[in-house]
N, C-alpha and C. Protein backbone atom coordinates (compact mmCIF):
# COMPACT_ATOMS: atom_id res chain seq x y z
N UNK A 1 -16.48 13.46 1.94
CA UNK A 1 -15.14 13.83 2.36
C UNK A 1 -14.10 13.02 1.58
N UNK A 2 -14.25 11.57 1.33
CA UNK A 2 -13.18 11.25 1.06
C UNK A 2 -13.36 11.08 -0.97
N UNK A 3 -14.52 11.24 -0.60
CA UNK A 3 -15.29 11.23 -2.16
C UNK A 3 -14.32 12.31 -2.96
N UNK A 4 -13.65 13.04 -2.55
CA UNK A 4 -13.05 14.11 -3.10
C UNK A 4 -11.34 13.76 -3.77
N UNK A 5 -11.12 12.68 -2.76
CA UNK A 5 -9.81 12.15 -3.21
C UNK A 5 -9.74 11.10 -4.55
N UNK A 6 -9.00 10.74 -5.12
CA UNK A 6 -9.05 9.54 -5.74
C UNK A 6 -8.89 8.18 -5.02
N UNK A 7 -9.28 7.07 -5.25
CA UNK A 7 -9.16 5.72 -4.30
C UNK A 7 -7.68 5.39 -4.90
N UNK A 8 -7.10 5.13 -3.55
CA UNK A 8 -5.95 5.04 -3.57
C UNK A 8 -5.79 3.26 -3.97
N UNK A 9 -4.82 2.45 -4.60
CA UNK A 9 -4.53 1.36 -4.90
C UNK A 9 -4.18 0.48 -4.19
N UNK A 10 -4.85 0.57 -3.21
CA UNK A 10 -4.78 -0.53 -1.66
C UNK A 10 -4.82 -1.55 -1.91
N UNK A 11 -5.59 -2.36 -2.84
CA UNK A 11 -5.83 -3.64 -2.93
C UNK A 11 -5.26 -4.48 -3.66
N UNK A 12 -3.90 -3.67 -4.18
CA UNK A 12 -3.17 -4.96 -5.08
C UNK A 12 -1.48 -4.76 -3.90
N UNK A 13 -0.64 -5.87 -4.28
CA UNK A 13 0.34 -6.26 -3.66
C UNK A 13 1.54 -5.29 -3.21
N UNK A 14 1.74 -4.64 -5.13
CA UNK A 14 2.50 -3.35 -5.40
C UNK A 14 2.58 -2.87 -4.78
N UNK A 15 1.57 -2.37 -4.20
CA UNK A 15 0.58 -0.56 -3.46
C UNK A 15 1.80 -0.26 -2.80
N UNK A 16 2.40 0.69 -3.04
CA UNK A 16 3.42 1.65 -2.26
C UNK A 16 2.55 1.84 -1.07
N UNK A 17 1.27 2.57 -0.93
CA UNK A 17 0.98 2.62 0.51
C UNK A 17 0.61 1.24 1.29
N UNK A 18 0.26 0.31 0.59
CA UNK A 18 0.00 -1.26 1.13
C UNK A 18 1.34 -1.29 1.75
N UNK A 19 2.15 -1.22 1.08
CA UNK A 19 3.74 -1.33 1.53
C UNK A 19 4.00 -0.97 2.74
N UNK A 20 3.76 0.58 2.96
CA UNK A 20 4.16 1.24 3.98
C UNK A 20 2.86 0.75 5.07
N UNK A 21 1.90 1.16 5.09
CA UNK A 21 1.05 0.51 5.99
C UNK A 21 1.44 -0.67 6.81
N UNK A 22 1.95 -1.71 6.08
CA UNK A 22 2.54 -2.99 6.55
C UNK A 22 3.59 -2.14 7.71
N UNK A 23 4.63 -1.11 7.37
CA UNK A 23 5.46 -0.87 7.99
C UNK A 23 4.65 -0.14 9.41
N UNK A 24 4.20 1.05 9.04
CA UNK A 24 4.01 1.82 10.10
C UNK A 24 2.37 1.56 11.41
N UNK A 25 1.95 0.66 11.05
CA UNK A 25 0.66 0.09 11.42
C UNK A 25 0.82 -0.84 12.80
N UNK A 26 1.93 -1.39 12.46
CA UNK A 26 2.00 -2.15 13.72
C UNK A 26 2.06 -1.07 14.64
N UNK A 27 1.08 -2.32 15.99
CA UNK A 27 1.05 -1.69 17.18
C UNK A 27 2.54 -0.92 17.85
N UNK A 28 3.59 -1.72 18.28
CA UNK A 28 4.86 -0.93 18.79
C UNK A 28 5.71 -0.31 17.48
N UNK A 29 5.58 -0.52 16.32
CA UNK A 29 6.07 0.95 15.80
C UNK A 29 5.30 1.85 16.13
N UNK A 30 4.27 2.21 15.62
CA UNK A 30 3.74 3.63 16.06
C UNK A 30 3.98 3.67 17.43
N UNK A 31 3.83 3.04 18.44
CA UNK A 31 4.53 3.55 19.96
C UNK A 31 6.02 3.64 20.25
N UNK A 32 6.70 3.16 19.45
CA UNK A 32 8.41 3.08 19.31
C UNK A 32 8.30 5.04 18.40
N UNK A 33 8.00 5.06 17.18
CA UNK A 33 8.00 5.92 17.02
C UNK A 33 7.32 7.44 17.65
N UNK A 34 6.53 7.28 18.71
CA UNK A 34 6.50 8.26 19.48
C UNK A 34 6.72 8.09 20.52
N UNK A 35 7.81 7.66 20.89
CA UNK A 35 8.68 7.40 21.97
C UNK A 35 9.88 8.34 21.62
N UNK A 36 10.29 8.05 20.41
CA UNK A 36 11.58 8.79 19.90
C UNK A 36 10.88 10.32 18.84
N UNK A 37 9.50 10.53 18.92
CA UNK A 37 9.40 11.68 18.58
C UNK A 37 9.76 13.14 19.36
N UNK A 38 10.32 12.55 20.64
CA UNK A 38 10.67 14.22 21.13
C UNK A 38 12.05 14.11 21.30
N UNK A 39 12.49 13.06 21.21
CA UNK A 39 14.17 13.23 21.59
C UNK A 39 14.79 11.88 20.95
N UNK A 40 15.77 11.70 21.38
CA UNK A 40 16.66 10.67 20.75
C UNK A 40 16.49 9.85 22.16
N UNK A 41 16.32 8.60 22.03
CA UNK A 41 16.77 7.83 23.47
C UNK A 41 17.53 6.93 23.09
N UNK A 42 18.10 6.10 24.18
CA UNK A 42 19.21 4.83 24.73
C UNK A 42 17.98 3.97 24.89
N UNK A 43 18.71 2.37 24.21
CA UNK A 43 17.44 1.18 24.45
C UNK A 43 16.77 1.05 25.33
N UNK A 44 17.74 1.17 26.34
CA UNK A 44 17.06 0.82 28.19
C UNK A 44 16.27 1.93 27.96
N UNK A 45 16.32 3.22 28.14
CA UNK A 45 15.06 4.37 28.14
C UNK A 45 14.11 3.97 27.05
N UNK A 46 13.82 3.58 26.14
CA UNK A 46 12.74 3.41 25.86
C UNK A 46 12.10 1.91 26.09
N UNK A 47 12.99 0.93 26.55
CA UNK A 47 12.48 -0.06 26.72
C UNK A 47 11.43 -0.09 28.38
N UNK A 48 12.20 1.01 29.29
CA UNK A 48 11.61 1.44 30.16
C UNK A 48 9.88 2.36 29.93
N UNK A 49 10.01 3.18 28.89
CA UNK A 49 9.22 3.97 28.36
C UNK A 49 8.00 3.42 28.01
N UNK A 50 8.31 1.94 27.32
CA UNK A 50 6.99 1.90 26.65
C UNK A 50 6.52 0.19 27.52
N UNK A 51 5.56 0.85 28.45
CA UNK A 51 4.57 -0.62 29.08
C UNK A 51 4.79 -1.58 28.00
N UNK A 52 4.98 -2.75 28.76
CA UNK A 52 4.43 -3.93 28.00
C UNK A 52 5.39 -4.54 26.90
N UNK A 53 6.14 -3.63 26.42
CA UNK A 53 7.37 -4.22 25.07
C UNK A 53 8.24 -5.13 25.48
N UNK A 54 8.37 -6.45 25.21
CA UNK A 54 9.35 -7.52 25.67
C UNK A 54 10.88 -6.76 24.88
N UNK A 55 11.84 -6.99 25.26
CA UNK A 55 13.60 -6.70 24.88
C UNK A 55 13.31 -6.82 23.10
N UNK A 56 12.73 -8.87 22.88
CA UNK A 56 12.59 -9.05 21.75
C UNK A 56 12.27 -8.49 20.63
N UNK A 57 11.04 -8.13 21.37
CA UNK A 57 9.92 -7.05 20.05
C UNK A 57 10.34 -5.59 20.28
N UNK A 58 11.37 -4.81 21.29
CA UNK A 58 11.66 -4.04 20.96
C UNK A 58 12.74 -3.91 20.36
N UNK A 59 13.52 -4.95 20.06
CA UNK A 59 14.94 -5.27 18.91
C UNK A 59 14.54 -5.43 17.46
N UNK A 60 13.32 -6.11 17.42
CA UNK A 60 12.63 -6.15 16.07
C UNK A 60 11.80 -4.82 15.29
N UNK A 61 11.24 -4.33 16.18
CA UNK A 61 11.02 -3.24 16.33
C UNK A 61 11.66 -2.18 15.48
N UNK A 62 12.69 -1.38 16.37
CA UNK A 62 13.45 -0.85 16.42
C UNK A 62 14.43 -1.24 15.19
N UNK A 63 14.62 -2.47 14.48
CA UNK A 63 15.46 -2.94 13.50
C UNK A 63 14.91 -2.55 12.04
N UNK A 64 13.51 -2.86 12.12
CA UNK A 64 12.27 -2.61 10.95
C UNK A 64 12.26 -1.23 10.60
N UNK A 65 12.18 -0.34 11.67
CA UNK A 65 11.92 1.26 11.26
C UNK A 65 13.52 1.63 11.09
N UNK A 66 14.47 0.70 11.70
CA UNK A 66 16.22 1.42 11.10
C UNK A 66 16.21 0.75 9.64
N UNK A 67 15.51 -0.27 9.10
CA UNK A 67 16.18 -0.78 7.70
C UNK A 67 15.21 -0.03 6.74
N UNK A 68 13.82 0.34 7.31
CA UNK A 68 12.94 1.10 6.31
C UNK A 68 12.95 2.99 6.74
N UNK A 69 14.26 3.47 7.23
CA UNK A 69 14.66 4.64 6.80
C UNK A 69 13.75 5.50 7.98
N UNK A 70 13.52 5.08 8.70
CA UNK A 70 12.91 5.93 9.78
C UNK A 70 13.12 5.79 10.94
N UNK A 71 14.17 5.06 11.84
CA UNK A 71 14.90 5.31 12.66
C UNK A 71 16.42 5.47 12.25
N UNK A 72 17.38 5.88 13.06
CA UNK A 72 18.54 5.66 12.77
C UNK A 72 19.19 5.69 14.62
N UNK A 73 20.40 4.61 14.36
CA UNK A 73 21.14 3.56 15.73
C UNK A 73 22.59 4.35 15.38
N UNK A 74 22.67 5.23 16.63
CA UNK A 74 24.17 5.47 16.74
C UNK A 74 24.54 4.97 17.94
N UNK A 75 25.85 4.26 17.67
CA UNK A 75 26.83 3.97 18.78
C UNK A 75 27.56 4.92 19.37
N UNK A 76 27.79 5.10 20.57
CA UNK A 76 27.75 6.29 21.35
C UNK A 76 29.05 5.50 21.69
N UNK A 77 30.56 6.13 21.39
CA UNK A 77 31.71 6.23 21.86
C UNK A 77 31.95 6.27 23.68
N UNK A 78 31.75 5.65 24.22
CA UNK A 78 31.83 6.17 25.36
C UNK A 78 32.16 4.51 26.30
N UNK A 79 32.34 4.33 27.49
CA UNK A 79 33.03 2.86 28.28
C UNK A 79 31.62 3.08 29.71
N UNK A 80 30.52 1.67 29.16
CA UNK A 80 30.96 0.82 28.26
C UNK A 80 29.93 1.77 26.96
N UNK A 81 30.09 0.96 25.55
CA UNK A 81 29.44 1.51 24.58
C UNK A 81 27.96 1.67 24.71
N UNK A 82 27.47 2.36 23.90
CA UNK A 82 25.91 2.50 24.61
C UNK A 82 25.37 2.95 23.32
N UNK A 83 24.21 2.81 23.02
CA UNK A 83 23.59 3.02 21.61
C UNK A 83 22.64 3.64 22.04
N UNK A 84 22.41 4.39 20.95
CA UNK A 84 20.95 5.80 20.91
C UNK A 84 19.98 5.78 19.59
N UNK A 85 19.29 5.57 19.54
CA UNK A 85 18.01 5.86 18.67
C UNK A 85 17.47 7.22 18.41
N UNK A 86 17.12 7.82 17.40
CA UNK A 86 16.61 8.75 16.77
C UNK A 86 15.52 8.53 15.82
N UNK A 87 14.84 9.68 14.84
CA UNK A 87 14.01 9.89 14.26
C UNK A 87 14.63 9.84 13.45
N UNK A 88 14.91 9.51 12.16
CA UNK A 88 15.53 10.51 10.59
C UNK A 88 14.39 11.19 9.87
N UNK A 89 15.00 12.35 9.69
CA UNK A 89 14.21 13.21 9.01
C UNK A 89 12.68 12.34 7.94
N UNK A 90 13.39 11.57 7.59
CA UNK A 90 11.62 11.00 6.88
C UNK A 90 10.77 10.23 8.27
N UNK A 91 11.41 9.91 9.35
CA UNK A 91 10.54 9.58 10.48
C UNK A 91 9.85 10.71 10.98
N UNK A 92 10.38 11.88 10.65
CA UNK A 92 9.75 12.65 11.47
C UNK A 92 8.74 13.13 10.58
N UNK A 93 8.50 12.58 9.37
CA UNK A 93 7.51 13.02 8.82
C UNK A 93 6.37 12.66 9.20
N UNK A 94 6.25 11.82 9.90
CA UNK A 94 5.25 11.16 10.36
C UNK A 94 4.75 11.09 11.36
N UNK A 95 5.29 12.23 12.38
CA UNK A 95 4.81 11.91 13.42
C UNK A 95 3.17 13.15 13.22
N UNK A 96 3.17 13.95 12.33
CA UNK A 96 1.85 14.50 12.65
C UNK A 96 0.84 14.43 11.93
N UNK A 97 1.07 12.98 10.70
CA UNK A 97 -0.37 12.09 10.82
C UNK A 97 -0.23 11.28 11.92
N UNK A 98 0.30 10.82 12.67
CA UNK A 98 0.50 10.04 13.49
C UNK A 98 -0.39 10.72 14.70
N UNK A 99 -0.07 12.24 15.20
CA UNK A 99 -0.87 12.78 16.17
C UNK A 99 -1.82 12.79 15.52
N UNK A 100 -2.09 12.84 14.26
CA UNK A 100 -3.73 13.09 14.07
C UNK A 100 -4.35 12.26 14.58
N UNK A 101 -3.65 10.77 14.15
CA UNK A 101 -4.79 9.55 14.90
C UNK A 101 -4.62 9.42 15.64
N UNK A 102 -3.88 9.92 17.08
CA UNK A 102 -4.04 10.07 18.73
C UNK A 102 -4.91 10.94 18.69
N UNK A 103 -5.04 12.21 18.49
CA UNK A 103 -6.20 13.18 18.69
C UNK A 103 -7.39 12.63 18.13
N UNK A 104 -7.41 11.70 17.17
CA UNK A 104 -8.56 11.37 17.19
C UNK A 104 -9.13 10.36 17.75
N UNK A 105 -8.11 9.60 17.79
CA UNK A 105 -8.40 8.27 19.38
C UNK A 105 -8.97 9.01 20.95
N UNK A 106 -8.32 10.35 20.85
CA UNK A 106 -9.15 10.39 22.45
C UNK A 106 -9.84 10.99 21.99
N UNK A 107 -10.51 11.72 21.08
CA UNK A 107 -11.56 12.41 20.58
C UNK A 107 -13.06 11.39 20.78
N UNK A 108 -12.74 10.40 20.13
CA UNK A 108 -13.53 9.28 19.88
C UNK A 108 -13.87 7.66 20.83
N UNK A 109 -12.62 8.09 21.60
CA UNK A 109 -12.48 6.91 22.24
C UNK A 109 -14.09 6.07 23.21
N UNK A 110 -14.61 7.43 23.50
CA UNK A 110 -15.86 7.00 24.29
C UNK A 110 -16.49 6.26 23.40
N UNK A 111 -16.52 6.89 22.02
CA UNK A 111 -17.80 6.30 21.35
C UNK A 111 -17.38 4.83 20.65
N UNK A 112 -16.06 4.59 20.47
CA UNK A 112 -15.42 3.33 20.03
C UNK A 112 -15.86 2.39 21.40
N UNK A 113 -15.70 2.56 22.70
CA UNK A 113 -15.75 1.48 23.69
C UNK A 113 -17.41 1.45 23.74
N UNK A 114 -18.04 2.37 23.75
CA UNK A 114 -19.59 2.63 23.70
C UNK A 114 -20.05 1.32 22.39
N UNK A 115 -19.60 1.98 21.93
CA UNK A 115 -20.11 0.61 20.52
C UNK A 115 -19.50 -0.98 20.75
N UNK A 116 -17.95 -0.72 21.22
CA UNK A 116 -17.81 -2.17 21.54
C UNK A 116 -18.63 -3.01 22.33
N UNK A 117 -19.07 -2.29 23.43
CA UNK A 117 -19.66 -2.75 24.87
C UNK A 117 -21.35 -3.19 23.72
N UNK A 118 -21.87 -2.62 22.86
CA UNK A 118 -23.06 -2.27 22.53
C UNK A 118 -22.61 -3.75 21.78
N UNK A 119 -21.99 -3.92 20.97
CA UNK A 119 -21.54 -4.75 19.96
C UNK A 119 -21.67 -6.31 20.61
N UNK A 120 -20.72 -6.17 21.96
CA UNK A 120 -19.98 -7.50 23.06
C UNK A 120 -21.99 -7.82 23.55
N UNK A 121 -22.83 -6.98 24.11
CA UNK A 121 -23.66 -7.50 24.90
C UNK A 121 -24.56 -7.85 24.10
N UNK A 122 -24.68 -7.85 22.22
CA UNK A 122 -25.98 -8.53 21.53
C UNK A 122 -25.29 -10.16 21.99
N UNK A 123 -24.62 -10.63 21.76
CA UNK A 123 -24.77 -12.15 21.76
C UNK A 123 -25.54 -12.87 22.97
């Protein structure tokens, strides 16, 4: 299967996809980014949205995917001011490799914990 592609240049510094990987790999981007794949939200709504995200790491977060072109922060005119998050069009490119590897996480998921458990009880 993958024998068919060329090997991509992962292993030097350059690597445009090394690059991006760094970006989109972390754990709360990919959950920040499908948070804001069906709609635009306000901080509090997704800070509500996603278990577990401290304020911090969702400011950092959220800052990383606005300076690398895949979120975008509008200030919402309104008393008091209130800010909204979106996708930009190159974010949304991503959200359906992104479902691919959810569909394949629950596809697989049995057999990933099956092996962990198999893995955890040799010692």
């Amino acid at each position: 299967m993958v024998q068919e592609f060329p090997e991509p240049e992962l292993f030097t510094l350059n690597c445009p996809t090394q690059q991006i990987l760094d970006v989109i790999t972390d754990k709360w981007s990919v959950i920040v980014l499908y948070c804001l794949a069906y709609r635009s939200r306000r901080y509090n709504e997704i800070q509500r949205r996603i278990e577990g995200i401290s304020q911090k790491v969702l400011t950092q977060t959220l800052r990383k995917l606005e300076r690398h072109g895949l979120v975008e922060r509008q200030v919402l005119s309104q008393m008091p001011p209130s800010v909204e998050y979106s996708l930009t069009p190159l974010g949304k490119t991503l959200i359906e490799p992104l479902l691919a590897i959810a569909n394949w996480s629950r596809e697989h998921f049995s057999e990933v914990v099956a092996s962990r458990n198999h893995y955890d009880q040799q010692d």
